[in-house]
Protein backbone atom coordinates (compact mmCIF):
# COMPACT_ATOMS: atom_id res chain seq x y z
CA UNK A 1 -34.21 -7.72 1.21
CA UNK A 2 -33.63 -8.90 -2.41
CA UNK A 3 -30.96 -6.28 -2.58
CA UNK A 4 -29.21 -6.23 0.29
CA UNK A 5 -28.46 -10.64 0.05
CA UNK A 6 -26.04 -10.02 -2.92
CA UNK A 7 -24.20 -7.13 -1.25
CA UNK A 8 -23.89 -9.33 2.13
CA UNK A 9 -22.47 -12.23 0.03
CA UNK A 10 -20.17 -9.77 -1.43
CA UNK A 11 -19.01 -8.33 1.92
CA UNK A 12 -19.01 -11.87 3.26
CA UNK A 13 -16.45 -13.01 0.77
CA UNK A 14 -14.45 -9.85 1.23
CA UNK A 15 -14.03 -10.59 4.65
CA UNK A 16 -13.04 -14.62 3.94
CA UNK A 17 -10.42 -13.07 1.44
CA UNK A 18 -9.28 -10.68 3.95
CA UNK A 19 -9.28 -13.26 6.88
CA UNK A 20 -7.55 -15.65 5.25
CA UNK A 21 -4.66 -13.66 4.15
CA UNK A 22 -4.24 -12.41 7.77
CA UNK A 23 -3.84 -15.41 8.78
CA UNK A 24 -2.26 -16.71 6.63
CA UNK A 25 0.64 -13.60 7.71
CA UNK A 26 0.45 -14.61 11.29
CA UNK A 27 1.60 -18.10 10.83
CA UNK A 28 4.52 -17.25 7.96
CA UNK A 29 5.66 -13.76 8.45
CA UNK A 30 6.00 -13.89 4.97
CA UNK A 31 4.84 -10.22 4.10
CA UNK A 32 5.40 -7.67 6.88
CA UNK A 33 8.32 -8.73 8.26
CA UNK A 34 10.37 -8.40 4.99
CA UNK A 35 8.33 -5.27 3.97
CA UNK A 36 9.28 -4.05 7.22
CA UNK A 37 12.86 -4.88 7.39
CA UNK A 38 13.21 -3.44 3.92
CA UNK A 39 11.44 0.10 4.68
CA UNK A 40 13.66 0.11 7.92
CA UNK A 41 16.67 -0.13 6.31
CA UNK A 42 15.67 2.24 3.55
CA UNK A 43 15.33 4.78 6.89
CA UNK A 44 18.51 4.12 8.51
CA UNK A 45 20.17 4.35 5.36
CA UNK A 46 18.72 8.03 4.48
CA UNK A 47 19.30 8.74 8.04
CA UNK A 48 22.86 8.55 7.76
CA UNK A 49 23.27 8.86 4.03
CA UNK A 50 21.83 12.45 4.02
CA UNK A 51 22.85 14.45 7.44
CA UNK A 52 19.87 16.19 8.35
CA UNK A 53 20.48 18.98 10.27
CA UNK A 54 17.30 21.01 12.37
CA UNK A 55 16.83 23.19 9.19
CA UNK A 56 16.35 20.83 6.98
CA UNK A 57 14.78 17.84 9.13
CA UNK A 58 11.54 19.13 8.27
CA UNK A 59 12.10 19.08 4.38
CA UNK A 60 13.61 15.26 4.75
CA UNK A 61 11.21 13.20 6.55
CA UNK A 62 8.24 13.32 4.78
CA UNK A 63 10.39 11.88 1.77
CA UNK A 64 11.94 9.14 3.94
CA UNK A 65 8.66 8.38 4.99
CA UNK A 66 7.00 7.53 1.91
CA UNK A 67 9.77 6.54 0.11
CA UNK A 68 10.18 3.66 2.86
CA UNK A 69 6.36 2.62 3.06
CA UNK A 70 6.40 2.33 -0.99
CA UNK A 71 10.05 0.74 -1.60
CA UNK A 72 8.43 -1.80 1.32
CA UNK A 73 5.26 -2.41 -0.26
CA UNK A 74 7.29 -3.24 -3.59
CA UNK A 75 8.40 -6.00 -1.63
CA UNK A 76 5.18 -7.23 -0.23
CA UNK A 77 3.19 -7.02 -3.47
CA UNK A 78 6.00 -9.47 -5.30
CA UNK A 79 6.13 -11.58 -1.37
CA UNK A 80 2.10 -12.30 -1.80
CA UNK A 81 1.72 -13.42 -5.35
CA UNK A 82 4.79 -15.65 -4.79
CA UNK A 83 3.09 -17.48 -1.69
CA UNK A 84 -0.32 -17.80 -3.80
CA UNK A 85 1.56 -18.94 -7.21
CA UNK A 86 3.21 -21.77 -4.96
CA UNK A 87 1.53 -24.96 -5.21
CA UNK A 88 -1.32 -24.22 -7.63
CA UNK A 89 -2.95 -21.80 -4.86
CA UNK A 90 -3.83 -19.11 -6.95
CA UNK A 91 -5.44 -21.20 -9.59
CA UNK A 92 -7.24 -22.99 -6.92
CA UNK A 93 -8.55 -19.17 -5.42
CA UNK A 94 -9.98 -18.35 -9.02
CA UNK A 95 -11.75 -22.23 -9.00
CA UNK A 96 -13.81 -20.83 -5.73
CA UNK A 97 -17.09 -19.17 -6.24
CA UNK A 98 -16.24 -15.59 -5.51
CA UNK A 99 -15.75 -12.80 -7.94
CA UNK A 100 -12.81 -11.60 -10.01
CA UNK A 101 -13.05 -8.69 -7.90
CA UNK A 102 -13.32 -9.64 -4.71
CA UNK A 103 -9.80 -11.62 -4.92
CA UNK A 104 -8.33 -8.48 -6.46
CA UNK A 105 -10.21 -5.48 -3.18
CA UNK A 106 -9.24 -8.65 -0.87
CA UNK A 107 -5.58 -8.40 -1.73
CA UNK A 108 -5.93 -4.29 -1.89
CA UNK A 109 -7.39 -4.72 1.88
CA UNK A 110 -5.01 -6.95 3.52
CA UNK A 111 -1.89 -5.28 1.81
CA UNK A 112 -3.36 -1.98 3.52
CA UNK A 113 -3.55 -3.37 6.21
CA UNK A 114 -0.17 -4.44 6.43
CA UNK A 115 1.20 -1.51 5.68
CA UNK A 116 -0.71 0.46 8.75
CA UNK A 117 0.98 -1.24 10.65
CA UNK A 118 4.39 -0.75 8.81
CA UNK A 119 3.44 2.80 9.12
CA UNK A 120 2.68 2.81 12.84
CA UNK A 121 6.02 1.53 13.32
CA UNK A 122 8.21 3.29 11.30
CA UNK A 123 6.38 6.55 12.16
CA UNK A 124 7.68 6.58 16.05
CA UNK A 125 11.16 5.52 15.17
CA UNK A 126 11.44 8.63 12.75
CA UNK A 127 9.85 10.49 15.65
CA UNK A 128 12.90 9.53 17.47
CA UNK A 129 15.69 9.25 14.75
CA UNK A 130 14.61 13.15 13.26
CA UNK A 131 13.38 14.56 16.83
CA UNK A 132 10.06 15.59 14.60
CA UNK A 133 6.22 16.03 15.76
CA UNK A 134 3.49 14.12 13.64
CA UNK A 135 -0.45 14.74 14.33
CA UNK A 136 -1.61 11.23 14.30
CA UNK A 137 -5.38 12.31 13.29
CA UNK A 138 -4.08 14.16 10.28
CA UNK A 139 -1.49 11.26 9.51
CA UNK A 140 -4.93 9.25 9.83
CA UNK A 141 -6.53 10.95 6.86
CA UNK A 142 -3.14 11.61 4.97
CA UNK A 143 -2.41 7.85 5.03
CA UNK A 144 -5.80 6.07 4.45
CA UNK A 145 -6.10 7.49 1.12
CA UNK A 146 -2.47 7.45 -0.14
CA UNK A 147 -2.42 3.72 1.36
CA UNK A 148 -5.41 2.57 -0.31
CA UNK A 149 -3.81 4.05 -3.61
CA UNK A 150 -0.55 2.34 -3.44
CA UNK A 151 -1.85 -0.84 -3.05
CA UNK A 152 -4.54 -0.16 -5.75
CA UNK A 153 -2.00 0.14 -8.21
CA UNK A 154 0.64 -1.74 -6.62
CA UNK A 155 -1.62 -5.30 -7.18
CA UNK A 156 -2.69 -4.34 -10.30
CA UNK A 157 0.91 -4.24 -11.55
CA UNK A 158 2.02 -6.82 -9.22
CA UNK A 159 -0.62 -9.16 -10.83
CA UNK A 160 0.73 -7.79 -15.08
CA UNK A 161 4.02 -8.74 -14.04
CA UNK A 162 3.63 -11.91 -12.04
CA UNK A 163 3.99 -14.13 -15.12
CA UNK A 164 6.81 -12.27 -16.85
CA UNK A 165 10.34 -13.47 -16.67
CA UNK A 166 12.17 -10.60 -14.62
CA UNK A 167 8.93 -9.55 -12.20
CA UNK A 168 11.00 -8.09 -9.61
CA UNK A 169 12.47 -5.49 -11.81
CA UNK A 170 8.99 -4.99 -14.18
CA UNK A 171 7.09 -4.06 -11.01
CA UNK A 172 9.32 -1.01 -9.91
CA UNK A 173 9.26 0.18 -13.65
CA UNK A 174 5.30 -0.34 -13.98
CA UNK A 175 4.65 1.12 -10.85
CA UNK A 176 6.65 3.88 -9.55
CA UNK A 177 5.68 6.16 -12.53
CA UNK A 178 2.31 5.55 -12.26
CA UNK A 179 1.98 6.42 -8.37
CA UNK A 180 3.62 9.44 -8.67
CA UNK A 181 -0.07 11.54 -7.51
CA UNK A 182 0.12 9.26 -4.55
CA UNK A 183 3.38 10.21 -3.42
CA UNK A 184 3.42 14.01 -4.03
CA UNK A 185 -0.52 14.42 -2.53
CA UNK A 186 1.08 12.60 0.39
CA UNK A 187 4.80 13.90 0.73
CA UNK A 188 3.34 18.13 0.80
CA UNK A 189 0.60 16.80 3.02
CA UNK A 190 3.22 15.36 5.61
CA UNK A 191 5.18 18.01 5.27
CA UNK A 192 2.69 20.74 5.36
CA UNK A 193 1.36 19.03 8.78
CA UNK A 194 4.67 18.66 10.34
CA UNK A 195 5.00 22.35 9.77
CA UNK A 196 1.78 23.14 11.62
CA UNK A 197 -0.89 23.04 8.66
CA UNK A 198 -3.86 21.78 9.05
CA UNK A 199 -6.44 19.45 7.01
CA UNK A 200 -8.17 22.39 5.33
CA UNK A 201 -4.48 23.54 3.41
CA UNK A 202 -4.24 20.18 2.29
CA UNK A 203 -7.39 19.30 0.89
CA UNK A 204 -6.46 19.71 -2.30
CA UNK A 205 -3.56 17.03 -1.90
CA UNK A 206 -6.28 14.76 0.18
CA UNK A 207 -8.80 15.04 -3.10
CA UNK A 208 -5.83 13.78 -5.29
CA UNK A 209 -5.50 11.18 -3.34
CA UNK A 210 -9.42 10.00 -3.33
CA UNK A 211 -9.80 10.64 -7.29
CA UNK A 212 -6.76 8.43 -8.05
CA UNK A 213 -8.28 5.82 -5.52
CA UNK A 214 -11.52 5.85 -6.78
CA UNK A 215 -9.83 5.80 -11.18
CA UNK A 216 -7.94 2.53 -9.78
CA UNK A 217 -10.79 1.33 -7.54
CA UNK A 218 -12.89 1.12 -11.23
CA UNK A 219 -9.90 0.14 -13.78
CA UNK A 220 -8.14 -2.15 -11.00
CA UNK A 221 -11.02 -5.05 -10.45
CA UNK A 222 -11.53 -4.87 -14.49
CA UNK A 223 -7.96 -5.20 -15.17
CA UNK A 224 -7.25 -7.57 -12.93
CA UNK A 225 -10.23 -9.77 -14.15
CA UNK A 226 -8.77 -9.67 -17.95
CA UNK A 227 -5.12 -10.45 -16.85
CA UNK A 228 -6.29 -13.23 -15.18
CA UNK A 229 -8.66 -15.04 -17.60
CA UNK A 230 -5.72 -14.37 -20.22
């Protein structure tokens, strides 16, 4: 039992963390509906900007997709530090008695959260805009992973660049290099699905995925802790 009271502390501030930025989203709107105005445009704009025709719809969507969902969740990383740096509230979440890195997998969890639902929204309207079929159990396992990832190492760099002058252009140059495995393991994934593969072809994309996860899930909390005591 000794055990197993740390680890349901741990869970039990997780959840707090989690809770109380969901909330927090249902009374502002401050998050989804900009990341989600953002990743729409970015969809109507490829939509007309590139003239897909039936050959090629196949090649284009899985780019618009992900392009979209990370373009948006540039915009809700910098949205969520800027409501917590208001006011003193971030300073005030490292004064409470939780760990470094439960603030940093609470952020990771409600910013994938957010962006399922991002996801589940945009993914109908491309349905409709493309005239494409999507297998929403392998979109399940395809997006988990390459959602965790993104906002892995989308807070991490979110959190490096909050205090520099020009944030909203360091975080596009920090991160979009470094989530490069995330976006190719999940662009051929999409794609190989839309074109009737199944889970097994992309495995090796899925495992990608997972082992950049699980490099971020380690280096992420421990960076995060440093940045912040600095």
């Amino acid at each position: 039992m000794t055990f197993f009271n740390p680890l349901k502390t741990y869970f039990y501030h997780l959840f707090v963390m989690v809770r109380k930025d969901f909330l927090l989203e249902i009374r502002s709107k401050d998050v989804i509906l900009p990341v989600f105005i953002f990743s729409l445009l970015v969809v109507v704009t490829f939509n007309f900007a590139l003239g897909s025709t039936p050959n090629t719809v196949n090649l284009l969507v899985p780019g618009i997709l992900w392009v979209s969902i990370i373009f948006g969740a540039m915009v809700g990383f910098n949205r969520m530090l800027l409501a917590e740096t208001e006011n003193g509230a971030f300073q005030g979440l490292l004064a409470s008695p939780v760990g470094r890195d439960v603030i940093f997998f609470g952020k990771v969890l409600s910013n994938v959260m957010f962006l399922v639902v991002i996801e589940l929204i945009l993914v109908p309207i491309l349905i409709v805009l493309f005239n494409v079929t999507l297998s929403p159990l392998n979109m399940l396992w395809i997006s988990l992973p390459a959602l965790f990832g993104i906002s892995l190492c989308g807070m991490l760099f979110a959190t490096i660049s909050m205090n520099m002058r020009a944030k909203e252009v360091m975080l596009p140059i920090l991160f979009l290099p470094v989530v490069v495995p995330i976006i190719l393991g999940a662009v051929e994934s999409t794609h190989s699905i839309m074109n009737g593969g199944n889970l097994d072809q992309n495995l090796r994309w899925i495992i990608l995925m997972i082992v950049f996860d699980v490099i971020y899930g380690v280096l992420g909390p421990a960076s995060f802790t440093m940045i912040i005591e600095d």
